[in-house]
Protein backbone atom coordinates (compact mmCIF):
# COMPACT_ATOMS: atom_id res chain seq x y z
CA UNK A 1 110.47 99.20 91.90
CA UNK A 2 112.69 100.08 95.02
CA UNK A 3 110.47 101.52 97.65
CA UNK A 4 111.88 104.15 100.20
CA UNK A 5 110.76 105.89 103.60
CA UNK A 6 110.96 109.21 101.95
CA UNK A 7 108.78 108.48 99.21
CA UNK A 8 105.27 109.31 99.59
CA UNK A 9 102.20 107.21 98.97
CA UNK A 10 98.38 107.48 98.84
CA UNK A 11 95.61 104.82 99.45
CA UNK A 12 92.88 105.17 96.89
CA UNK A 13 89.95 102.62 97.14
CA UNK A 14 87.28 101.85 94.27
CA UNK A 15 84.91 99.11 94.48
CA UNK A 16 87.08 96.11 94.32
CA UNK A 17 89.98 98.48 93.47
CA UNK A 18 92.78 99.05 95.38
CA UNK A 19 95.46 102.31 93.62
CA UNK A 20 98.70 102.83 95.34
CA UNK A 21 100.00 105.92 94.24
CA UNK A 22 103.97 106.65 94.70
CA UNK A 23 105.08 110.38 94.34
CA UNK A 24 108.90 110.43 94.61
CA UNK A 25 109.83 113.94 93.52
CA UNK A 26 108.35 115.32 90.25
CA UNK A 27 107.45 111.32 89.32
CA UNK A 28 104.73 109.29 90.03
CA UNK A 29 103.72 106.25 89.71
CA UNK A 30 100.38 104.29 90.34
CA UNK A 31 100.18 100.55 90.91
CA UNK A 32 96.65 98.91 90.67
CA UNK A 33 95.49 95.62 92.69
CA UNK A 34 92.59 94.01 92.10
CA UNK A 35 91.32 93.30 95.39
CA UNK A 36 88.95 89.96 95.05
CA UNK A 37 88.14 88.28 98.10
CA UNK A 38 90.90 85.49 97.78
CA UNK A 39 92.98 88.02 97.22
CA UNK A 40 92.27 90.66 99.76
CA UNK A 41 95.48 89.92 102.09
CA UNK A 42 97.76 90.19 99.11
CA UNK A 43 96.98 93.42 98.96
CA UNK A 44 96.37 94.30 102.29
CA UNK A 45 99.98 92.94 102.62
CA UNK A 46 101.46 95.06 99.93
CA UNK A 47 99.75 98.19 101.15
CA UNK A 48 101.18 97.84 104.73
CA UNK A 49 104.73 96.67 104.09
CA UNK A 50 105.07 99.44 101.75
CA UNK A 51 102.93 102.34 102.70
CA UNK A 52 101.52 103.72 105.71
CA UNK A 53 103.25 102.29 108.78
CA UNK A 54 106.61 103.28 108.40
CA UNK A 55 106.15 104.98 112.10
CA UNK A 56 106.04 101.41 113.59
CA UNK A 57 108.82 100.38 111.84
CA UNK A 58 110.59 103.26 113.30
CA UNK A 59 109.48 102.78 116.78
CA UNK A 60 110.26 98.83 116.72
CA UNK A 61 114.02 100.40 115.66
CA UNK A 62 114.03 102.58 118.51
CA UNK A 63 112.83 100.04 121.42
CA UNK A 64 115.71 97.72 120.34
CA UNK A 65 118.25 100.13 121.09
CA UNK A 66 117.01 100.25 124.25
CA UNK A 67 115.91 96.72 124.86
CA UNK A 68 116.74 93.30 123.60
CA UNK A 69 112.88 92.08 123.52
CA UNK A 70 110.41 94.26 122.33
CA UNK A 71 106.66 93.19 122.47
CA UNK A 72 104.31 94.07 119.78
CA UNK A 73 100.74 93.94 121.16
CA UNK A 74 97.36 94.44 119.71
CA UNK A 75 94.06 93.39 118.71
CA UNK A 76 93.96 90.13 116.23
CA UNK A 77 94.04 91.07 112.99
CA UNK A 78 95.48 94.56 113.34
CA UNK A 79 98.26 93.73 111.18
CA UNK A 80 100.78 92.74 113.68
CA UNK A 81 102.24 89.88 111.57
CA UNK A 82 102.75 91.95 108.39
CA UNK A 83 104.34 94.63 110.40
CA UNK A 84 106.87 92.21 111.72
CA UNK A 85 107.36 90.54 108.48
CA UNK A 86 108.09 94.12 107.12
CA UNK A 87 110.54 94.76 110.08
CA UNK A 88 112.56 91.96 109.23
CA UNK A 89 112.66 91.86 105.28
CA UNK A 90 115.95 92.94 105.16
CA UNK A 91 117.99 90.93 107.99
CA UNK A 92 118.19 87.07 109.30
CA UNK A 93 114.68 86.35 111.07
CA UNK A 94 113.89 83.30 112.59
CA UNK A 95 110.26 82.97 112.94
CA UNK A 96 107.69 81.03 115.08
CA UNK A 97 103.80 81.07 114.58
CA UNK A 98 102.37 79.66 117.79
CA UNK A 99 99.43 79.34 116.27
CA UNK A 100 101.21 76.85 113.78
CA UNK A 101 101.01 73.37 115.12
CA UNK A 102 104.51 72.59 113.58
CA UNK A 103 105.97 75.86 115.21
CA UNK A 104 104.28 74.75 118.20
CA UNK A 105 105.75 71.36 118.61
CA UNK A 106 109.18 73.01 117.77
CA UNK A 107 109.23 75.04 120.66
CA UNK A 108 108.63 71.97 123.27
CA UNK A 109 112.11 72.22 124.01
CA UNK A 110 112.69 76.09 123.65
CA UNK A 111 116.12 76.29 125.01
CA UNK A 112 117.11 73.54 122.53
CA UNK A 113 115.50 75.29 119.62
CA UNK A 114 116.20 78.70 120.44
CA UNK A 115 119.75 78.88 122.32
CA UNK A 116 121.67 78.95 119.03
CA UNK A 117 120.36 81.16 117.22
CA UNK A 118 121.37 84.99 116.30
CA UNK A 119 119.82 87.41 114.50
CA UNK A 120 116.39 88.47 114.62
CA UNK A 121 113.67 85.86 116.55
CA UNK A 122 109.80 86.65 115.76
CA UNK A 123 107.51 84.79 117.85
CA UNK A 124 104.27 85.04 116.67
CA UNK A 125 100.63 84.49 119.01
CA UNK A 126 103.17 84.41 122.25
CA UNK A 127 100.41 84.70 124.97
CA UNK A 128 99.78 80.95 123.52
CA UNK A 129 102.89 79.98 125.15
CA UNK A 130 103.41 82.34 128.52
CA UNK A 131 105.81 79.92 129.92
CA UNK A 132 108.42 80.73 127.11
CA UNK A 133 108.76 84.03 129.49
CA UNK A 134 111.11 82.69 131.47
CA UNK A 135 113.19 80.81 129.03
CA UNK A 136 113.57 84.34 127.05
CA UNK A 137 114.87 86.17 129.93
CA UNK A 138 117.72 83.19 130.15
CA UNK A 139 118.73 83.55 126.35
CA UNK A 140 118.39 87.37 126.69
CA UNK A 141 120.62 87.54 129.68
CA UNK A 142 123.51 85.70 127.57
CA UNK A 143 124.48 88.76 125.57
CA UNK A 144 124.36 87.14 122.45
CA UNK A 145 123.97 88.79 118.99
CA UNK A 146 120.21 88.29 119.13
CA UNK A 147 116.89 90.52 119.58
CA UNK A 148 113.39 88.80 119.78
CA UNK A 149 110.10 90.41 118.43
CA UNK A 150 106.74 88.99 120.16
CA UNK A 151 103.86 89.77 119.40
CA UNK A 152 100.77 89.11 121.36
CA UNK A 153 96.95 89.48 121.08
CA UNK A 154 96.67 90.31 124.82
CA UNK A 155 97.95 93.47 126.97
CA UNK A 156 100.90 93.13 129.34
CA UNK A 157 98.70 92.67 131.94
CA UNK A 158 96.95 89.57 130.78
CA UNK A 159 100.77 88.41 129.84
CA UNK A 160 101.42 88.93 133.26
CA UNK A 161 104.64 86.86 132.95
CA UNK A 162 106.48 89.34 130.95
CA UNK A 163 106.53 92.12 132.79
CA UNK A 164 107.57 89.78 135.87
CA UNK A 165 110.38 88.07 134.23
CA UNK A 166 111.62 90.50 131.20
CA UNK A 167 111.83 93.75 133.67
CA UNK A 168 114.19 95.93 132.13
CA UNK A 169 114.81 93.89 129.31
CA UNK A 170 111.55 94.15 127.31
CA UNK A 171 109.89 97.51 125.50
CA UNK A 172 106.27 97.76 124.47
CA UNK A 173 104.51 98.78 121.37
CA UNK A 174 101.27 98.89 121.28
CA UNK A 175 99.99 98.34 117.37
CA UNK A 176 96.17 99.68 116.31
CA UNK A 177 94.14 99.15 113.51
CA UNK A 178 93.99 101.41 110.55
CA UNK A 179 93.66 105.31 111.74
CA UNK A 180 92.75 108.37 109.67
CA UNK A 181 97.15 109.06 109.47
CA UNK A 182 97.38 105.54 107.52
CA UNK A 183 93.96 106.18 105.39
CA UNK A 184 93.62 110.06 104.96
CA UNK A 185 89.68 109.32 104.72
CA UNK A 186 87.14 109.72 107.10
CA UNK A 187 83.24 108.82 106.14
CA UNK A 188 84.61 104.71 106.01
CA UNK A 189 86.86 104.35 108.11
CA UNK A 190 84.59 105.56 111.08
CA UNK A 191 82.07 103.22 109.64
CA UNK A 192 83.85 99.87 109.10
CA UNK A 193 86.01 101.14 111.57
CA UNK A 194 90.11 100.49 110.85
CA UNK A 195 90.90 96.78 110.92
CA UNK A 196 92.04 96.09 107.72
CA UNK A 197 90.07 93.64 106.16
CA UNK A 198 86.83 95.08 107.30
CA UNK A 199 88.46 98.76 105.84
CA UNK A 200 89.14 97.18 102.34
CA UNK A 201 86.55 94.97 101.89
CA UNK A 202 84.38 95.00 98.63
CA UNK A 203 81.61 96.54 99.81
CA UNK A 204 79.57 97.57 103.66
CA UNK A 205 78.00 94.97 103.67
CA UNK A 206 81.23 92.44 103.38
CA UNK A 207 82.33 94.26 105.55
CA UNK A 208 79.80 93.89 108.60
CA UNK A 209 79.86 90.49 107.63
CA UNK A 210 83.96 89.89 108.37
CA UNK A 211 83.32 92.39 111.50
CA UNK A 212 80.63 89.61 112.44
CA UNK A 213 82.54 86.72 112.33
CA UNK A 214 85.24 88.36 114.24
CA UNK A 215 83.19 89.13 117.31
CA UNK A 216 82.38 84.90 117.11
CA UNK A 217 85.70 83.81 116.77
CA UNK A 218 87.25 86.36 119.01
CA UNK A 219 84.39 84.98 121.86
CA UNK A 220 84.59 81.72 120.75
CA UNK A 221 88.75 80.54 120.42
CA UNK A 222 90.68 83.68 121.29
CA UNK A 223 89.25 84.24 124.96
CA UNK A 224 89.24 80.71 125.63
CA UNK A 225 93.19 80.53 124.16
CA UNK A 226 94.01 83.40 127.21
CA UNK A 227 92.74 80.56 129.61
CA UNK A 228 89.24 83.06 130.14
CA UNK A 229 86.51 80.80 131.40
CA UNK A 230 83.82 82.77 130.40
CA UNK A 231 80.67 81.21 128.09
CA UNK A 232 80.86 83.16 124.64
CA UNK A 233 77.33 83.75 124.80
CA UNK A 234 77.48 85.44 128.73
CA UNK A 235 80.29 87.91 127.41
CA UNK A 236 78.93 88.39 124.45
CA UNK A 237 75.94 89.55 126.18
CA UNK A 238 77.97 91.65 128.47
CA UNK A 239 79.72 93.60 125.32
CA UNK A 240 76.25 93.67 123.73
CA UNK A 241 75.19 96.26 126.65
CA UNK A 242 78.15 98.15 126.68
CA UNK A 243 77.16 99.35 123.20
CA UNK A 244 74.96 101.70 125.51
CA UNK A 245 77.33 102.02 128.00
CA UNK A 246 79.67 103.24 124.92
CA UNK A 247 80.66 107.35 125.76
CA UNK A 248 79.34 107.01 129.34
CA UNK A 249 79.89 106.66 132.81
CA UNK A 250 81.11 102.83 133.67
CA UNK A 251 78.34 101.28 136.81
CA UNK A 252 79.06 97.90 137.27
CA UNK A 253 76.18 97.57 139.73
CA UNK A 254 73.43 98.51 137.17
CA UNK A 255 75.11 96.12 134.39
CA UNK A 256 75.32 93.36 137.03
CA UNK A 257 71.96 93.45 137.90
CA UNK A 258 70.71 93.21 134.30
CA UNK A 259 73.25 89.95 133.77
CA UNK A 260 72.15 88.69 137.02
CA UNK A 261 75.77 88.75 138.30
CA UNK A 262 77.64 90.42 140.75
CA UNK A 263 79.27 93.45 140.12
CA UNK A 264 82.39 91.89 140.60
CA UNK A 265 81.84 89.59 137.60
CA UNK A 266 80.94 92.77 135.62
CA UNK A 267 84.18 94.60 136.33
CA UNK A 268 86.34 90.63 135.15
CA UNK A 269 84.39 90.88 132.07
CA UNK A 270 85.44 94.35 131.62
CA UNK A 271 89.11 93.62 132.16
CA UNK A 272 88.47 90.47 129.73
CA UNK A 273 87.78 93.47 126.86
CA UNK A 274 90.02 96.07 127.94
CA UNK A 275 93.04 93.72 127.98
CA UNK A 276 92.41 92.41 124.86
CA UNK A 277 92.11 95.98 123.17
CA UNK A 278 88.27 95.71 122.69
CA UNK A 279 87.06 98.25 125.12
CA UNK A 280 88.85 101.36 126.56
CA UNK A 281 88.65 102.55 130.10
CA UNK A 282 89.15 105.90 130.40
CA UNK A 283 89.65 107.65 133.72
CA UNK A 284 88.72 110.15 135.69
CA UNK A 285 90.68 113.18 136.61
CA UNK A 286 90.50 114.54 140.23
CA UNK A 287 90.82 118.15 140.34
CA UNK A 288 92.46 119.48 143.44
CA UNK A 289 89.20 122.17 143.72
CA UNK A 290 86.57 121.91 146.17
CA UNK A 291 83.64 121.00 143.43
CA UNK A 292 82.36 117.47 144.23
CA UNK A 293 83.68 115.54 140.87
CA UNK A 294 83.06 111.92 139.07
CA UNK A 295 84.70 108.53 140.44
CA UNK A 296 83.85 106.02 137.93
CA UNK A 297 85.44 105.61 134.37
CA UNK A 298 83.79 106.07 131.03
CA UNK A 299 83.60 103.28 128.32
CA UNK A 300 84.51 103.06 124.89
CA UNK A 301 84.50 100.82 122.25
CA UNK A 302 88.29 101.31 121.12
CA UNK A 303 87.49 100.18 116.90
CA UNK A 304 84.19 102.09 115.55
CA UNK A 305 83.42 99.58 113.62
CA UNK A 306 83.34 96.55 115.84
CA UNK A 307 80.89 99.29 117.79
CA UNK A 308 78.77 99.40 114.45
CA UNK A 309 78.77 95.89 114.20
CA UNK A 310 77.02 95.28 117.34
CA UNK A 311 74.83 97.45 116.94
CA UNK A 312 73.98 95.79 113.17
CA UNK A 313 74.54 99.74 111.22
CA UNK A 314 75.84 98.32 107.82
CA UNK A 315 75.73 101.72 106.22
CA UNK A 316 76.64 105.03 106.63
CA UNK A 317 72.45 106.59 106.03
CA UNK A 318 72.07 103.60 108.85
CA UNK A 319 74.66 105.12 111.18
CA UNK A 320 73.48 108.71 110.77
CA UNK A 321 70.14 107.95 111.85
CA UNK A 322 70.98 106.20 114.84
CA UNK A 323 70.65 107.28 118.73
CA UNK A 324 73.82 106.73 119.00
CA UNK A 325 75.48 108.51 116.44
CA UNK A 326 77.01 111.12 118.69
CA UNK A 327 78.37 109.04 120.96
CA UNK A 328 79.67 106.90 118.20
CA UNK A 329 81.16 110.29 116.91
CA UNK A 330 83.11 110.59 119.96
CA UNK A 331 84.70 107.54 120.41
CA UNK A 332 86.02 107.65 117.30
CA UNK A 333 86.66 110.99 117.26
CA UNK A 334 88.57 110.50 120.99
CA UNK A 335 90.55 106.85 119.64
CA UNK A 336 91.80 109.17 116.63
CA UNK A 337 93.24 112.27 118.61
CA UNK A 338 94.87 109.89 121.61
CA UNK A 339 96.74 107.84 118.30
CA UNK A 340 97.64 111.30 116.80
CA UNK A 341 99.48 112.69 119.86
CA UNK A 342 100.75 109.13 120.49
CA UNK A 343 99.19 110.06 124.39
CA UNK A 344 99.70 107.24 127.05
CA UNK A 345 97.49 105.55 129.14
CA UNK A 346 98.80 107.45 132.03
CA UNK A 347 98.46 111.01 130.11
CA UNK A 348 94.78 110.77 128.82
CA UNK A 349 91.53 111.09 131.60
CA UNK A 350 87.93 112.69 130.90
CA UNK A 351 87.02 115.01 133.93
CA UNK A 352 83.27 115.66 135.42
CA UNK A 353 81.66 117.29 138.47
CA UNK A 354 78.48 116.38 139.79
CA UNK A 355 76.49 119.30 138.83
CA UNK A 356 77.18 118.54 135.11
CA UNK A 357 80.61 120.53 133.90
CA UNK A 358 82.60 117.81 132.19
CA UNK A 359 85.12 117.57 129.82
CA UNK A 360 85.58 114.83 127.13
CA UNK A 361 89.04 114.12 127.01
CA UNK A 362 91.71 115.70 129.20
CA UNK A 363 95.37 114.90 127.60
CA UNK A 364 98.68 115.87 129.58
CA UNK A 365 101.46 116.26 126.92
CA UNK A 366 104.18 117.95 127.41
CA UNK A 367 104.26 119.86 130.13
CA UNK A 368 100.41 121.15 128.79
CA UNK A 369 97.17 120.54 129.66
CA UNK A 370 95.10 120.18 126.42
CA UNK A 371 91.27 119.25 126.46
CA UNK A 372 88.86 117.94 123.93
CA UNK A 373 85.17 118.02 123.27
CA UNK A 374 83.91 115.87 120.32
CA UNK A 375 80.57 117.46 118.87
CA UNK A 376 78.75 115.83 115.84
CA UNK A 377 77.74 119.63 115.13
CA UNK A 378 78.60 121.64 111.64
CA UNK A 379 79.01 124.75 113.99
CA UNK A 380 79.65 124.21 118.01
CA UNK A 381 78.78 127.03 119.95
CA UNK A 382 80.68 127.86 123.42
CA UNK A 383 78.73 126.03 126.77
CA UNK A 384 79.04 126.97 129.94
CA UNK A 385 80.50 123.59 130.55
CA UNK A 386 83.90 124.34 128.44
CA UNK A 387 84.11 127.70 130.42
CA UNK A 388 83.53 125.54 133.60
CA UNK A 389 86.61 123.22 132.23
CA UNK A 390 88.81 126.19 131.07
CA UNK A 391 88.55 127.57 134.17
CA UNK A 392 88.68 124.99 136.44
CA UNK A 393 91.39 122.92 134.95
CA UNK A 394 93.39 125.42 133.96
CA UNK A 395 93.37 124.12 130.34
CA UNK A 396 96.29 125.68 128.05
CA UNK A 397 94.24 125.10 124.76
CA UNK A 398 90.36 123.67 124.38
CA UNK A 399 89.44 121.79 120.95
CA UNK A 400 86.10 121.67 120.22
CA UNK A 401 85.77 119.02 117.53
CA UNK A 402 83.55 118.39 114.92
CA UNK A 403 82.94 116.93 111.59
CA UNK A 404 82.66 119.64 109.69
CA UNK A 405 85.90 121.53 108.29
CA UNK A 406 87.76 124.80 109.19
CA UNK A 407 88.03 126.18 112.30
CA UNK A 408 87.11 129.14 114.34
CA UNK A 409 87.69 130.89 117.79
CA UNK A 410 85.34 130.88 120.21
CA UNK A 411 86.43 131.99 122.90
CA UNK A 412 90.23 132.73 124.35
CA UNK A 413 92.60 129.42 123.84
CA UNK A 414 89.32 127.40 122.72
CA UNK A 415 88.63 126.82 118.78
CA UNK A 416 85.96 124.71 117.05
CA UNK A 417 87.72 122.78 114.24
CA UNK A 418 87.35 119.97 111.97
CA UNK A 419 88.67 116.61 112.99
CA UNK A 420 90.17 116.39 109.87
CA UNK A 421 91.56 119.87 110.01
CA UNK A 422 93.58 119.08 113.64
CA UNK A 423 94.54 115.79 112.23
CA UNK A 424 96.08 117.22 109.04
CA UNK A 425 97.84 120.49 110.48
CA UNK A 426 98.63 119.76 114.11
């Protein structure tokens, strides 16, 4: 069966079921894999090189005819490999696992290895190797008939050598688990959150249990693999409190004092999660008004599930009755909208004054200034806080969201709505 970008396709999920339906024009068709443990990346390969992330593809085709490298970055397991794989199925690749002893030892002599080669170069893991920086920008600057995908586990600014070396010749894409676009379903995916073999797994329980040994190997091998000489058992501490630091204002002087290290420390740890996609940072805006307004960032966990999993919620009954269920709410609820309107880093802040107006998420797209609320509420009402924000930020549009569905005005240029209702119609 020939698969195209204009056909359509829905995820369907059933126990240990995985249906992939295909709708190309009046036709359907609807392939079933069984999804068994052993046999859980088969189909979580099939599903992604086929289905849902045709917009990567698309994006990876658009750096290139810009640049000659582009990087790939984003958490382990996101699906970074299978995205490349699926980038390259129908043209010469050349790849190179780094985390493949044999690809490894090949690249001891990378000019040797790599200066004859053409087509397309995938190098897999590359913050293993950030002295191969250099070399690329050598091989790049030759003007052969050659592009090179990397992809890395680490931000740019932990691979601090690319930006140095590849400036001008390197684009970025940043690749994120699963998001509501790629699953059309909610109730799960903000549970197990959107890496994909905690998404598909059997069951929630299987699920916590893969999110588990993630957070262990990520603090035992991956941090120590960046060259990060931090015990597992200190940082995992550190990310253990930031579960109630999650949705709120970011003091590195309270969070030092309970670790017994200096706030200094705190803030390295933080970088240590933010750079490897764990933990988000969000800003604050300054206001040119005279109210006095908030300094310090707010903290998220970036992947709701890796949030659950810390916190030991296996189910969704668990997750409802938790303390933290609306500020679970709005992380997610935030990581989905910034991923819909494919906002930037340097287009997204939250904004607060210190007599209590705030505003969740403040987004500048466009020439507009759009701002978010996230409410786990069937029916927000206005607060004098979104007036407050409307007012003083001169906001062209306020969403209040929710997980209920429809929507509603309440008030001029702000609406209540559904998540799932904004990320289906906007």
């Amino acid at each position: 069966m020939m698969l195209e970008k204009r056909d359509i396709f829905q995820i369907l999920r059933w126990k240990n079921v995985i249906l992939c339906k295909k709708i190309s024009g009046d036709s359907a068709l609807l392939l079933i894999f069984t999804c068994y443990p052993c046999k859980l990346c088969i189909s979580y390969s099939i599903c992604m090189d086929n289905m849902q992330r045709l917009d990567y593809l698309n994006r990876i085709s658009t750096f290139f005819e810009v640049n000659p490298v582009v990087a790939l970055l984003g958490p382990r397991q996101c699906g970074k490999t299978t995205l490349a794989k699926a980038y390259g199925a129908n043209s010469v690749v050349h790849y190179f696992d780094l985390e493949n002893p044999i690809d490894l030892a090949r690249l001891e002599q990378p000019m040797l290895q790599l200066s004859e080669l053409t087509g397309l170069i995938v190098i897999d893991e590359i913050q293993r190797r950030p002295n191969l920086f250099p070399i690329l920008r050598v091989l790049v600057d030759e003007h052969k008939p050659r592009r090179f995908l990397i992809l890395g586990s680490a931000s740019r600014e932990l691979i601090q050598q690319s930006s140095e070396t590849l400036t001008g010749r390197i684009s970025y894409c940043e690749l994120t688990p699963f998001s509501f676009s790629e699953t059309h379903e909610l109730k799960t995916l903000w549970l197990r959150g959107g890496f994909p073999r905690s998404y598909l797994a059997n069951s929630d329980s299987h699920s916590l249990m893969w999110r588990t040994d993630y957070i262990r190997t990520f603090l035992e091998q991956d941090i120590p693999m960046l060259g990060i000489d931090i015990a597992p058992a200190q940082l995992n501490r550190f990310w253990m409190m930031l579960t109630h630091a999650h949705a709120n204002i970011f003091n590195a002087s309270e969070l030092g004092r309970s670790l017994g290290v200096a706030h200094t420390t705190v803030k390295r740890y933080l970088d240590v999660l933010t750079g490897t996609f764990m933990v988000r940072e969000l800003m604050p805006w300054f206001e040119n008004i005279s109210k006095r307004q908030v300094k310090s960032p707010k903290i998220y966990f970036r992947d709701s599930g890796i949030l659950h999993a810390q916190l030991q919620l296996s189910t969704y009954e668990a997750l409802l009755a938790h303390s933290k269920l609306g500020a679970s709410w709005e992380g997610f609820a935030l990581e989905e909208i910034i991923r819909h309107l494919h906002a930037q880093p340097q287009e997204i802040f939250y904004w607060a004054t210190q007599n209590g107006a705030e505003l969740d998420l403040l987004i500048f797209k466009n020439g507009k200034r759009l701002g978010f609320e996230f409410k786990f509420n069937d029916a927000p009402r206005l607060t004098k806080s979104m007036q407050i924000a409307m007012q003083d930020l001169q906001l062209d549009q306020l969403i209040v969201l929710h997980p209920g569905v429809g929507a509603y005005q309440l008030a001029e240029k702000v609406t209540a709505m559904g998540l799932i209702d904004y990320l289906e119609n906007r």
